[in-house]
N, C-alpha and C. Protein backbone atom coordinates (compact mmCIF):
# COMPACT_ATOMS: atom_id res chain seq x y z
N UNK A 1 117.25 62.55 184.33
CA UNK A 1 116.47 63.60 184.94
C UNK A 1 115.70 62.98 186.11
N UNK A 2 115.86 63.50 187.70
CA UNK A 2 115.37 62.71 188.57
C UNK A 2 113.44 62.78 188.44
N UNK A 3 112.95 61.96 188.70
CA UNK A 3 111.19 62.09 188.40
C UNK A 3 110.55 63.41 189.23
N UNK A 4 110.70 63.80 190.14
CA UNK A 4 110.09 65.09 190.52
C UNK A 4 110.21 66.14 189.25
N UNK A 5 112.06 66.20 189.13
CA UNK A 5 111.92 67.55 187.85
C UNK A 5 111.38 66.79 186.43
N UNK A 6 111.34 65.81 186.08
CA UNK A 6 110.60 65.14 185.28
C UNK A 6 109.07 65.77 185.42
N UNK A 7 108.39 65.48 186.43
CA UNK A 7 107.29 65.43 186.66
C UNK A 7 106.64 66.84 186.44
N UNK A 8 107.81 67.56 186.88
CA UNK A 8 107.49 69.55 187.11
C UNK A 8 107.27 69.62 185.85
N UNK A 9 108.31 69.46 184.93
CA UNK A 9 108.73 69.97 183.48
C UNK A 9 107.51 69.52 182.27
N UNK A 10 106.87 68.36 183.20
CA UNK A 10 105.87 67.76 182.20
C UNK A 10 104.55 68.46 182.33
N UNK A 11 104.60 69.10 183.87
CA UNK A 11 103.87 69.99 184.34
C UNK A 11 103.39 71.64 183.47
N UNK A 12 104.47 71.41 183.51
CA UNK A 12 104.68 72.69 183.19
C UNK A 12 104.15 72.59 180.98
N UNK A 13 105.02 71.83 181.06
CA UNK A 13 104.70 71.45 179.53
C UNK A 13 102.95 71.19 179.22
N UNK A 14 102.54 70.46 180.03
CA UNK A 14 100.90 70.30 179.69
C UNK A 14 100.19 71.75 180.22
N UNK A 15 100.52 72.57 180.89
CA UNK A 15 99.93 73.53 181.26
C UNK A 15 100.36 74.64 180.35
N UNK A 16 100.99 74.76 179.61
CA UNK A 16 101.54 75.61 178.31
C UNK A 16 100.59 75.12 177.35
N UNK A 17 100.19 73.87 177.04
CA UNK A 17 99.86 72.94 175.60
C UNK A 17 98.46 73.20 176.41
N UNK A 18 97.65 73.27 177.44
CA UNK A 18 96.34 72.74 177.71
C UNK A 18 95.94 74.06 177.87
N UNK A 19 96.14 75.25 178.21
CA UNK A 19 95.90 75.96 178.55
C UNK A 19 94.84 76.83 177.39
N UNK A 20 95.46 77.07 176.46
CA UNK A 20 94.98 77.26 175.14
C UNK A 20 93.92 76.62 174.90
N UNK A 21 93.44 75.14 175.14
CA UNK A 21 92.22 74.85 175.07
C UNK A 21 91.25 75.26 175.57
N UNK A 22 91.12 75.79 176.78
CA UNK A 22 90.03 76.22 177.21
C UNK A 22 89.30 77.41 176.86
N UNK A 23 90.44 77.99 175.89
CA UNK A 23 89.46 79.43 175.04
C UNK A 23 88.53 78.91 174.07
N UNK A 24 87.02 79.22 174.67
CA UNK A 24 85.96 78.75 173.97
C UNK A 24 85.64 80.31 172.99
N UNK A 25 86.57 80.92 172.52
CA UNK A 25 86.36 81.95 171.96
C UNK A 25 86.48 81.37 170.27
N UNK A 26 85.59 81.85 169.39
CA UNK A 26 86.10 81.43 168.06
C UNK A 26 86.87 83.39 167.22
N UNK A 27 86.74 83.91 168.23
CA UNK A 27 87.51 84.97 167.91
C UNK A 27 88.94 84.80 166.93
N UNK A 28 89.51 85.62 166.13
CA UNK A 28 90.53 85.07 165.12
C UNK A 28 91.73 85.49 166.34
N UNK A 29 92.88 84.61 166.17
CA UNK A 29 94.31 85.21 167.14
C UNK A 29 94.88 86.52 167.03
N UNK A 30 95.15 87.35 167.79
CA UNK A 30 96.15 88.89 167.53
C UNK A 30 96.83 88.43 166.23
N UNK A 31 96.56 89.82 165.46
CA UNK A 31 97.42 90.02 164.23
C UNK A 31 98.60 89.91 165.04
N UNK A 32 99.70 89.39 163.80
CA UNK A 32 101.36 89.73 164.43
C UNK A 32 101.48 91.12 164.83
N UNK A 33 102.81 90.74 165.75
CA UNK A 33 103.20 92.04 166.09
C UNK A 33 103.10 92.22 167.61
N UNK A 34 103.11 93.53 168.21
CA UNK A 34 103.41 93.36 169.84
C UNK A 34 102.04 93.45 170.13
N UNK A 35 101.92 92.68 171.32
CA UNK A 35 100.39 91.97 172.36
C UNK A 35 100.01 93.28 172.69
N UNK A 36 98.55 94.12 173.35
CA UNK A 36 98.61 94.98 173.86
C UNK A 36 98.48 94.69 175.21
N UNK A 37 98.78 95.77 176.42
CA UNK A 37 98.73 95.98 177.05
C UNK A 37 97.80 94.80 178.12
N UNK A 38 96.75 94.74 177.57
CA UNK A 38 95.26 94.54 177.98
C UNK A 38 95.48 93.01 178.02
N UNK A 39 96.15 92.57 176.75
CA UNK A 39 96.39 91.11 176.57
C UNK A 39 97.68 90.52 177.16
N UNK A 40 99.01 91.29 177.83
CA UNK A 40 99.71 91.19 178.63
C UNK A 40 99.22 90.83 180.05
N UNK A 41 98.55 91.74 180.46
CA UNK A 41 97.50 91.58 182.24
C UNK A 41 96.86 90.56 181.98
N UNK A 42 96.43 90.66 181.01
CA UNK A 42 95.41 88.99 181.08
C UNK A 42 96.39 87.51 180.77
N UNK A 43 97.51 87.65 180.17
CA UNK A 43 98.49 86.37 179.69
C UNK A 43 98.86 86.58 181.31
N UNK A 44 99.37 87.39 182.23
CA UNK A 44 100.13 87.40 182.92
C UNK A 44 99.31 86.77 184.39
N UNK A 45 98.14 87.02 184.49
CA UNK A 45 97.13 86.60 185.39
C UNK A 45 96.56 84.81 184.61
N UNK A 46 96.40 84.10 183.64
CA UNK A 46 96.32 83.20 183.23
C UNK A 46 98.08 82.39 183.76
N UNK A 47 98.89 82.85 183.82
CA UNK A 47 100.21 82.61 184.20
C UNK A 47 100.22 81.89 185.77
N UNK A 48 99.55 82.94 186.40
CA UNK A 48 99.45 83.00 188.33
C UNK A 48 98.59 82.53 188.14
N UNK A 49 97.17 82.50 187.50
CA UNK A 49 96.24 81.29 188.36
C UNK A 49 96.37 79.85 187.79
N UNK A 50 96.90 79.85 186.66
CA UNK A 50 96.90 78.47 186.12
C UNK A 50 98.03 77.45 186.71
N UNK A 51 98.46 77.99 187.72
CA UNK A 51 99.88 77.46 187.86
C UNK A 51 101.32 77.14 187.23
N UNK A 52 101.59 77.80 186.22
CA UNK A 52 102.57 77.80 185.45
C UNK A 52 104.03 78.43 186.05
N UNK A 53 103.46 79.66 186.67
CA UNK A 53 104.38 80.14 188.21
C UNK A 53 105.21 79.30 188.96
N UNK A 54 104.12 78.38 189.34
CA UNK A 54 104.69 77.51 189.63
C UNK A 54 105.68 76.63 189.82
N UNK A 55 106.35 76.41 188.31
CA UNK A 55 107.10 76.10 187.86
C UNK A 55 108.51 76.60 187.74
N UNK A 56 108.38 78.32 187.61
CA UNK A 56 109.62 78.75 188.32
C UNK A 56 109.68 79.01 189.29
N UNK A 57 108.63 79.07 190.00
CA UNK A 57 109.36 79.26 191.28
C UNK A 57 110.10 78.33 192.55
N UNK A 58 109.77 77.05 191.84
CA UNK A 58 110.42 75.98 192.79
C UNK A 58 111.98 76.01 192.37
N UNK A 59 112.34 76.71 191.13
CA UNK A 59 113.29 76.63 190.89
C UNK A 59 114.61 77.49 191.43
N UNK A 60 114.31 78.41 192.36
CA UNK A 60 115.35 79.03 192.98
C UNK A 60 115.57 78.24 194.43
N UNK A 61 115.22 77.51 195.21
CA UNK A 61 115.41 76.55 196.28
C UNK A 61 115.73 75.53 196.16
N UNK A 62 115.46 74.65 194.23
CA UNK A 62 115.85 73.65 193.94
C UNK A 62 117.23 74.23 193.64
N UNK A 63 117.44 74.96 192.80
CA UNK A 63 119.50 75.48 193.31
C UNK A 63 120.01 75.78 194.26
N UNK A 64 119.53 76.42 195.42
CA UNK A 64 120.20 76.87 196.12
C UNK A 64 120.43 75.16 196.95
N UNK A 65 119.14 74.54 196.90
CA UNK A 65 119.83 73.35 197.63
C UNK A 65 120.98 71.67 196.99
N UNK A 66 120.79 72.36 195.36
CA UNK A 66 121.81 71.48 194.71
C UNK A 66 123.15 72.41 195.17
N UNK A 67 122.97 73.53 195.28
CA UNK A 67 124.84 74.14 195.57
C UNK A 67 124.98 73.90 196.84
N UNK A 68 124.47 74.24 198.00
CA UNK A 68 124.50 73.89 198.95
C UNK A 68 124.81 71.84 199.64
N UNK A 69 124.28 71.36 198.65
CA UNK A 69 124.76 70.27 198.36
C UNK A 69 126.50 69.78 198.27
N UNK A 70 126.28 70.44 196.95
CA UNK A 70 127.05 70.38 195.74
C UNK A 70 128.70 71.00 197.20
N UNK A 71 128.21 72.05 197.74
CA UNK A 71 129.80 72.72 198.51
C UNK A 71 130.04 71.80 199.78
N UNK A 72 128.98 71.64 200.72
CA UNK A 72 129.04 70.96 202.00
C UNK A 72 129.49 69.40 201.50
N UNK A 73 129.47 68.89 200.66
CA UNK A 73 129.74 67.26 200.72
C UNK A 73 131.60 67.16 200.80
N UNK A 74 131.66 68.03 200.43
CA UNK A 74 133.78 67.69 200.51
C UNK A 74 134.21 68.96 201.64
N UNK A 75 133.03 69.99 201.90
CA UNK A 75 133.45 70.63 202.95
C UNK A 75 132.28 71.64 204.10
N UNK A 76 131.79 70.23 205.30
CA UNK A 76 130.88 70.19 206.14
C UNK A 76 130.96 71.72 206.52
N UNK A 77 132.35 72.20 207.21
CA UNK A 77 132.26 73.10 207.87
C UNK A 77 132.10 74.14 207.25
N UNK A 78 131.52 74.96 206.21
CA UNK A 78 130.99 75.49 205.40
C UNK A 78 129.38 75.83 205.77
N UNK A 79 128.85 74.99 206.31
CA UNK A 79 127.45 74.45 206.81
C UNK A 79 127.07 76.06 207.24
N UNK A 80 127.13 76.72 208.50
CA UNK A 80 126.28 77.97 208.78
C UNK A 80 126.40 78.97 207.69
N UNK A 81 127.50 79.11 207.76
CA UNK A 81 128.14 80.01 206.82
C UNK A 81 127.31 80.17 205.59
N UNK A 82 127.48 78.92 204.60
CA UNK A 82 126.29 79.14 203.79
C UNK A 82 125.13 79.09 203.82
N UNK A 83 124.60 78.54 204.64
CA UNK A 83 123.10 78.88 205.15
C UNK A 83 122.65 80.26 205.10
N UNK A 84 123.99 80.94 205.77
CA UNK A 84 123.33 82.19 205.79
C UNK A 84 123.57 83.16 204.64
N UNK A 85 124.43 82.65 203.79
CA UNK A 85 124.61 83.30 202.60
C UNK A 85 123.36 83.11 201.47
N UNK A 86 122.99 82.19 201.34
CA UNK A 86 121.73 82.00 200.72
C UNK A 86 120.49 82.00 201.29
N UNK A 87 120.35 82.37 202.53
CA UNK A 87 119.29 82.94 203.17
C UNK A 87 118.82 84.69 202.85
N UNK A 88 120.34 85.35 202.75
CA UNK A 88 120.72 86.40 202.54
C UNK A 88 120.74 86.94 200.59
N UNK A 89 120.86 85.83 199.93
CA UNK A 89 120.69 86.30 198.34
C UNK A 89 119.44 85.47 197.82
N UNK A 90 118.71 84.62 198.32
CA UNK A 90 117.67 84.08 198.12
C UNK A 90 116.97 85.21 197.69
N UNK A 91 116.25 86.12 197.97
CA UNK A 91 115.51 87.23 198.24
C UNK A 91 115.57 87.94 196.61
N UNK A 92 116.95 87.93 196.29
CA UNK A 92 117.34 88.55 194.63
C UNK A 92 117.20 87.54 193.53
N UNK A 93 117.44 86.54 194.02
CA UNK A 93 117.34 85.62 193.08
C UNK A 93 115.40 84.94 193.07
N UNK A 94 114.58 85.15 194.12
CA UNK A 94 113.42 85.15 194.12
C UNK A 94 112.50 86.31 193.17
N UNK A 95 113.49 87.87 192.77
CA UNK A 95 112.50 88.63 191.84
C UNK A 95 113.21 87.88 190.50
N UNK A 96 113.66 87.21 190.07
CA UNK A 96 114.20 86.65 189.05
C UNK A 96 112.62 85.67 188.47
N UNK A 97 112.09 85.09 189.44
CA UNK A 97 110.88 84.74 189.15
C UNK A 97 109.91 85.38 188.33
N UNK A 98 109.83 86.85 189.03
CA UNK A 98 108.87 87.37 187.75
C UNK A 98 109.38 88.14 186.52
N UNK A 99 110.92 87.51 186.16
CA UNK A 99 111.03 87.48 185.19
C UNK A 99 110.35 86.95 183.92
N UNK A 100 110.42 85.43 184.45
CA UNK A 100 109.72 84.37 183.79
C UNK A 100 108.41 84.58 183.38
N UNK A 101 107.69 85.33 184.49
CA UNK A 101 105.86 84.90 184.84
C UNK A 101 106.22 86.20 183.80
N UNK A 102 106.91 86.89 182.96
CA UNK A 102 106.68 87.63 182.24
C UNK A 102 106.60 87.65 181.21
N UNK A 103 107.89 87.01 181.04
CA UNK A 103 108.16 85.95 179.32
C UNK A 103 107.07 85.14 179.19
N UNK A 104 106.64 84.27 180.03
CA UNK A 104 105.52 83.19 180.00
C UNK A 104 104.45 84.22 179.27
N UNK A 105 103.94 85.04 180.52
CA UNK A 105 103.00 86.07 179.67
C UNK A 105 102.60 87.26 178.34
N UNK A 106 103.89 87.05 177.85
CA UNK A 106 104.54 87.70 176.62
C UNK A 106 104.03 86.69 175.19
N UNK A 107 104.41 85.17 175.78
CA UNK A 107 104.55 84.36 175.16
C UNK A 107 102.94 84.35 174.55
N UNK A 108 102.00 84.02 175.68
CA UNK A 108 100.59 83.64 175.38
C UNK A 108 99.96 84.68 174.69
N UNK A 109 100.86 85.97 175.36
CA UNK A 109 100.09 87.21 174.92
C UNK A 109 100.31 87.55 173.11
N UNK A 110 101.15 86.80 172.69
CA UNK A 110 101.64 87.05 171.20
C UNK A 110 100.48 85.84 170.88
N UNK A 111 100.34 84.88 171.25
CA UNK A 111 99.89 83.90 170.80
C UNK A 111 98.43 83.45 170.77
N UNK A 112 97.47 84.51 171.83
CA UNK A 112 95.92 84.34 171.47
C UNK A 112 95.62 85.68 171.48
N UNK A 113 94.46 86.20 170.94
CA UNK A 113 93.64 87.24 171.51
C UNK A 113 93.52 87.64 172.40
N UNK A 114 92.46 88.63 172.98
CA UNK A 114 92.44 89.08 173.91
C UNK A 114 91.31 88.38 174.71
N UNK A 115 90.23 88.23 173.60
CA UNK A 115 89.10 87.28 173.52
C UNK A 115 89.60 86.51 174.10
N UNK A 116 90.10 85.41 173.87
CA UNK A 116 90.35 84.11 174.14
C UNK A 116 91.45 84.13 175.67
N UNK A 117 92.03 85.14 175.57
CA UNK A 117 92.92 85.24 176.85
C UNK A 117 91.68 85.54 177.96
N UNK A 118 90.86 86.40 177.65
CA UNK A 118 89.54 86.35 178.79
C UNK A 118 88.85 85.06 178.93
N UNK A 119 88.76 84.54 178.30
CA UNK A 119 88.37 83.03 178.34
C UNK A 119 88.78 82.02 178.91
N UNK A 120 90.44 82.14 178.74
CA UNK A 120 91.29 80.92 179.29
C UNK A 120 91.27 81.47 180.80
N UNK A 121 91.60 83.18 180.92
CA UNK A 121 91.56 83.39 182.36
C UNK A 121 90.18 83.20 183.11
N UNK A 122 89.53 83.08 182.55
CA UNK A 122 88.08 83.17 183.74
C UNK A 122 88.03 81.54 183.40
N UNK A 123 88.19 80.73 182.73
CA UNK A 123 88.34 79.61 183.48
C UNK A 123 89.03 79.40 184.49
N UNK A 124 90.34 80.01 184.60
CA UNK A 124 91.10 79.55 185.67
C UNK A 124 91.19 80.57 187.08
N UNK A 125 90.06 81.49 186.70
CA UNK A 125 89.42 82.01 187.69
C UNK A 125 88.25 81.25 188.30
N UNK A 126 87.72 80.07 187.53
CA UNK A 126 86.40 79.44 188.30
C UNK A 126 86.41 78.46 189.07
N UNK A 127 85.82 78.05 189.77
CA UNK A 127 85.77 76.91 190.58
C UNK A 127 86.53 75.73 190.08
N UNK A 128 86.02 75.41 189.03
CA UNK A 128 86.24 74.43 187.94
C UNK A 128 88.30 74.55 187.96
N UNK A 129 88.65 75.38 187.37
CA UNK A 129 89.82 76.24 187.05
C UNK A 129 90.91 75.89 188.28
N UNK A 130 90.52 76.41 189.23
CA UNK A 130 91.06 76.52 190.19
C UNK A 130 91.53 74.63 191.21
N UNK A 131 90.36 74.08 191.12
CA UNK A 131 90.07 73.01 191.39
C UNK A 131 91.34 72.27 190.25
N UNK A 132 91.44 72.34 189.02
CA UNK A 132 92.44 72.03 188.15
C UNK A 132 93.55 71.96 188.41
N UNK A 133 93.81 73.44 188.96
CA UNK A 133 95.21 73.66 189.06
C UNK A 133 95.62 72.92 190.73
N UNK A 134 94.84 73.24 191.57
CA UNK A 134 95.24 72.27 192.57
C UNK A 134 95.05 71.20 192.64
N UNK A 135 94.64 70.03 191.69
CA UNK A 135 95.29 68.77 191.39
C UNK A 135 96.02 68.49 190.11
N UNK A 136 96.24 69.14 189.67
CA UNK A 136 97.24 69.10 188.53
C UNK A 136 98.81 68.39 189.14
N UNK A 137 99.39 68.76 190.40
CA UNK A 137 100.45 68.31 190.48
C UNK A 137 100.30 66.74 191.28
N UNK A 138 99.30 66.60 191.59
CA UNK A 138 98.77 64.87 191.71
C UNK A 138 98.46 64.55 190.65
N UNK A 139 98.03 64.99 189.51
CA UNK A 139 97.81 63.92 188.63
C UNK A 139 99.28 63.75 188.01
N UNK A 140 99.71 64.89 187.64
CA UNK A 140 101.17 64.80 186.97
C UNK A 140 102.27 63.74 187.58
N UNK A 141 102.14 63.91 189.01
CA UNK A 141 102.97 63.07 189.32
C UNK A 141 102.41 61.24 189.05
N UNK A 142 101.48 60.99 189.36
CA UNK A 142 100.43 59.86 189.05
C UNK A 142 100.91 59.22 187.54
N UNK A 143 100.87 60.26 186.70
CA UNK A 143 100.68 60.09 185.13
C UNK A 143 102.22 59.69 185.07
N UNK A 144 103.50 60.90 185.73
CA UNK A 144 104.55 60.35 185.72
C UNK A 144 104.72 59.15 185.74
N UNK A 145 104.08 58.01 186.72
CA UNK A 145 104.65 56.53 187.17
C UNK A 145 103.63 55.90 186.43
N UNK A 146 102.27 56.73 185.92
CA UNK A 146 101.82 55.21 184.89
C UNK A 146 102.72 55.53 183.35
N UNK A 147 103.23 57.04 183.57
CA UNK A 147 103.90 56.71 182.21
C UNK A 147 104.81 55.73 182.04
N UNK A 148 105.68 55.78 183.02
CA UNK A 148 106.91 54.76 183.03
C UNK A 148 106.77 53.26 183.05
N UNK A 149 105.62 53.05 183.73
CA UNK A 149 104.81 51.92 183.53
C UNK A 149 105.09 51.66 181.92
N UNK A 150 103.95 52.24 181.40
CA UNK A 150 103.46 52.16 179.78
C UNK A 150 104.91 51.89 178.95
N UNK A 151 105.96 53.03 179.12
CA UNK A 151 107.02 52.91 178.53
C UNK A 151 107.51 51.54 178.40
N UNK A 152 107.92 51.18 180.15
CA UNK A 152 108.46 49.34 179.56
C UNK A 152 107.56 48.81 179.22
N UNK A 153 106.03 48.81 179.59
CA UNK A 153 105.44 47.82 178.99
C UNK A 153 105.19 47.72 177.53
N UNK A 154 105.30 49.00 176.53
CA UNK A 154 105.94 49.19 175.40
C UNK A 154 107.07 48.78 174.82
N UNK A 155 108.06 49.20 175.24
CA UNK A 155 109.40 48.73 175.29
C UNK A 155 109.47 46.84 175.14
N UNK A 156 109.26 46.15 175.90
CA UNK A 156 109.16 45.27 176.02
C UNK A 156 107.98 44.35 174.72
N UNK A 157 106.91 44.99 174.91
CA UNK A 157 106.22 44.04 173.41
C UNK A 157 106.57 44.35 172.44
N UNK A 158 107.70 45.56 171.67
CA UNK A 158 107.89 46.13 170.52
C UNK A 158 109.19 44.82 170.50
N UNK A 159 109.86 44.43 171.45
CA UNK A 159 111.02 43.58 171.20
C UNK A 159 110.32 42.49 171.16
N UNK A 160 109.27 41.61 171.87
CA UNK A 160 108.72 40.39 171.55
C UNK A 160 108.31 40.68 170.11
N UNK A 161 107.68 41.65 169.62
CA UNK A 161 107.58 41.33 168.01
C UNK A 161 108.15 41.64 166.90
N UNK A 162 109.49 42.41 167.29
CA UNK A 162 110.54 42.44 166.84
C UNK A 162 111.38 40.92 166.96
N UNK A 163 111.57 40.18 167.89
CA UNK A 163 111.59 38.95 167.35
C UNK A 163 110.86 37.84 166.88
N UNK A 164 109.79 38.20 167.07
CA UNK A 164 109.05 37.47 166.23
C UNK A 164 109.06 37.82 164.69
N UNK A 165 108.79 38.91 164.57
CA UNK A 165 109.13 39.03 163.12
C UNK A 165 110.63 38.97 162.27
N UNK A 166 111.30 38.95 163.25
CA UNK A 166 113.13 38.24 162.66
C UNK A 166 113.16 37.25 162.89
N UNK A 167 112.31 36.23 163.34
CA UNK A 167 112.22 34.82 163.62
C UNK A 167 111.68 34.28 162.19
N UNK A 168 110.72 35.09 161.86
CA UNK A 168 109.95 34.81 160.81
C UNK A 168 110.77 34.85 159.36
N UNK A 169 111.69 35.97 159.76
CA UNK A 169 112.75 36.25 158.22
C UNK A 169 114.14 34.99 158.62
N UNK A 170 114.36 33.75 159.50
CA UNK A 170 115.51 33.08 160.04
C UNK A 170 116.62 33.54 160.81
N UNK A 171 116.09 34.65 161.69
CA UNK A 171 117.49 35.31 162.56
C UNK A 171 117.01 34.50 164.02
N UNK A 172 117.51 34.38 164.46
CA UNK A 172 117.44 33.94 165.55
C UNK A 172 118.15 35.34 167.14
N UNK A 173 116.99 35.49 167.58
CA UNK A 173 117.70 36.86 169.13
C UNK A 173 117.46 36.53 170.19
C-alpha cells in the first residue's frame, strides 16, 4: 500500500475511532433500531466538519488518475481523448461521494445519541475542532514515518532477543 493511501486510510481510521471521544455527554447511546432524523443531520454534519469527507473524496481523482495511468502507458495516443472523457464523467462519479458522507453518517448515527452527536459536532464546530481537523493530515502523515520508524526499530530488537534467548536454549542464528 503506497504511504499517502496508507496515511489517508489511517486517517480516516483515527477519525472514525477519535471522534466518539469527544462526546462529553454521559447520556445513554440510541436504543437499537433506526437513528432519527435529527441524529442523521447531526452524524452527517460531524462527517463534513470533522474531515472524514475527506477521505472519499480524494478518492474519485485518485482513480481516475490510476486508469488514466493504467491506459496511456502502452497507449500515449489515447492522451486528449481521455482527458476529456474523464473530465466529462468525473462530475457523476463525484455525487458518488455523498454516498459515503451518508453511510458514514448512518453509521455514527446508529452508534451515539443525539446528545452526544451534539457534542462531538460542536466540537468540531469550535475553534479547537476545526484547528484539529486542519492538522490532522500533518500529523497523520508525520505519525505515518515515525510509525515506520518504530516498526523496524521493533522489528529489529524483538530478533536481537529472540536470539538471545535461543542462544540461551544452544541454537545458534
Amino acid at each position: 500500500m503506497p504511504a499517502r493511501t496508507f496515511a489517508r486510510a489511517l486517517g480516516l481510521v483515527a477519525l472514525l475511532a477519535a471522534a466518539p471521544v469527544y462526546a462529553q455527554s454521559t447520556a445513554p447511546a440510541a436504543a437499537p433500531g433506526a437513528p432519527t432524523a435529527a441524529q442523521i443531520a447531526l452524524a452527517k454534519e460531524i462527517v463534513l466538519n470533522s474531515g472524514v469527507s475527506r477521505s472519499f473524496s480524494i478518492v474519485i481523482p485518485q482513480f481516475l488518475d490510476q486508469i488514466g495511468t493504467r491506459l496511456t502507458q502502452t497507449r500515449p495516443d489515447l492522451i486528449k481523448d481521455l482527458n476529456a472523457v474523464m473530465e466529462q464523467i468525473k462530475p457523476e462519479f463525484d455525487k458518488r461521494v455523498d454516498q459515503m458522507v451518508d453511510t458514514a453518517a448512518r453509521l455514527y448515527a446508529e452508534r451515539l445519541s443525539e446528545q452526544e452527536l451534539k457534542d462531538v459536532s460542536t466540537f468540531f464546530s469550535s475553534a479547537s475542532g476545526k484547528k484539529y481537523v486542519e492538522q490532522q493530515p500533518l500529523v497523520l502523515n508525520a505519525l505515518y514515518v515515525s510509525m515506520q520508524r518504530w516498526q523496524q526499530q521493533m522489528s529489529q530488537d524483538m530478533m536481537t532477543r529472540v536470539r538471545e534467548e535461543m542462544t540461551k536454549k544452544g541454537h545458534q542464528m
